[in-house]
Protein backbone atom coordinates (compact mmCIF):
# COMPACT_ATOMS: atom_id res chain seq x y z
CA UNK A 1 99.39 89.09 125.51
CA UNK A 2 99.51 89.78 129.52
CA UNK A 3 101.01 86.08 129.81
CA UNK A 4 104.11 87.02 127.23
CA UNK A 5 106.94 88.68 128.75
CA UNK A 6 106.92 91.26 126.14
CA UNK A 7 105.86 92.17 122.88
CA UNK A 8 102.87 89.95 121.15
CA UNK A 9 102.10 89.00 117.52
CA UNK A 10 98.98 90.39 116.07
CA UNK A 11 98.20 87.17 114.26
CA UNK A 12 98.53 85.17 117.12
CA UNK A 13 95.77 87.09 118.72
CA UNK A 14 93.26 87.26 115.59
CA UNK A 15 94.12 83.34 115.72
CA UNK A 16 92.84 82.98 120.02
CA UNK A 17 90.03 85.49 119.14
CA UNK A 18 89.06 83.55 115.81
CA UNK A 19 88.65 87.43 114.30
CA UNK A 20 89.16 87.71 110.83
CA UNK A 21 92.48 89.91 110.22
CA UNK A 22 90.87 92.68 109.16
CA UNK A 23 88.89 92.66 112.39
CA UNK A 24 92.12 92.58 114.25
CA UNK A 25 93.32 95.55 112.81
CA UNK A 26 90.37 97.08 113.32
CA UNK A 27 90.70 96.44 117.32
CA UNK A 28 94.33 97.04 117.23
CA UNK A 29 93.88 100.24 115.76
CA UNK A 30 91.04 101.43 118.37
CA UNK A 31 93.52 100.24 121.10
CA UNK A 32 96.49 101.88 120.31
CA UNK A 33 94.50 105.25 119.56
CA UNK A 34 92.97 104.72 123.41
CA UNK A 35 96.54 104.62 124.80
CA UNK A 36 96.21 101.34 125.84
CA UNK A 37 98.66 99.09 123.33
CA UNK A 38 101.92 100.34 121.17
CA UNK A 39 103.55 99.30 118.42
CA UNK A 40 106.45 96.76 119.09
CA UNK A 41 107.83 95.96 115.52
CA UNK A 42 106.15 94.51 112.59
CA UNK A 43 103.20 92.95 113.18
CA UNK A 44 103.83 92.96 117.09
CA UNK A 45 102.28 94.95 119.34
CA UNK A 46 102.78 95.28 123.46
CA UNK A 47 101.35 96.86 126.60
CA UNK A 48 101.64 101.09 126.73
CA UNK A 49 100.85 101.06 130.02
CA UNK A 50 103.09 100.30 133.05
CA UNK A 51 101.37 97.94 134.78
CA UNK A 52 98.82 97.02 132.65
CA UNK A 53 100.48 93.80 131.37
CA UNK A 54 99.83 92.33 135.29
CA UNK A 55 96.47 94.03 135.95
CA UNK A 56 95.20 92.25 133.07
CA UNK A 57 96.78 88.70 134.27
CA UNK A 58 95.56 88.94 137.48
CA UNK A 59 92.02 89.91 136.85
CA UNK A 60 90.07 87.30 135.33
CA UNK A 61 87.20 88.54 132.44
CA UNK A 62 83.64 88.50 134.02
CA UNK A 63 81.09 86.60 132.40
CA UNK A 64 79.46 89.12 130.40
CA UNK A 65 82.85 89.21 128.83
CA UNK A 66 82.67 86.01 127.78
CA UNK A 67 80.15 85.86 125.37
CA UNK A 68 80.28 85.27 121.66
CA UNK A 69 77.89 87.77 120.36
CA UNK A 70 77.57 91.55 122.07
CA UNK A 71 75.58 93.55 121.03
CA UNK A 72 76.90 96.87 123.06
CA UNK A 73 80.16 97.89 121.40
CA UNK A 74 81.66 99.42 124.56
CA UNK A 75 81.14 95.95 126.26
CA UNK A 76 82.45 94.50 123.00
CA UNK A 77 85.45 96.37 122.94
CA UNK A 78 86.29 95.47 126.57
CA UNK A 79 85.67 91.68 125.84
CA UNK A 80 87.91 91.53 122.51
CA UNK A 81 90.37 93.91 124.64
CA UNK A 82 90.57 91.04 127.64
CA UNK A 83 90.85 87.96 124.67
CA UNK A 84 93.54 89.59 123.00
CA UNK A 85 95.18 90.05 126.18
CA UNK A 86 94.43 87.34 128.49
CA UNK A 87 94.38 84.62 125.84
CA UNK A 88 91.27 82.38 125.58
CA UNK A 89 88.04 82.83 127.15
């Protein structure tokens, strides 16, 4: 998502993330209701923040982030946040 020039496809995160679809929604859902993603068209969603498209590119995930099983959901959150984003890990 912060390497497209605009608006992403939900699927072709759940697909980078290997997350089930429901799961995806799921994420999506606590995203957009924390302000940080929008709504760009059916099944598309982009960056709600200005700037936040190019923080996210040019801040690699640390390697906490990078690990297949969390058990902390905050740290979780932030690590499905920066695969959705960033692409894969």
């Amino acid at each position: 998502m912060a390497e497209a020039a605009g608006a992403s496809s939900t699927t072709d995160s759940g697909r980078r993330t290997g997350m089930w679809p429901n799961a995806v929604g799921n994420y999506r859902t606590r995203l957009m209701d924390a302000g940080l993603i929008e709504p760009a068209g059916y099944g598309l969603v982009d960056f709600a923040l200005p700037g936040l498209r190019e923080y996210m590119a040019s801040h690699p995930p640390r390697p906490y982030e990078q690990a297949s099983t969390l058990m902390d959901t905050g740290t979780a959150s932030v690590s499905i946040f920066r695969a959705v984003v960033q692409g894969p890990l």
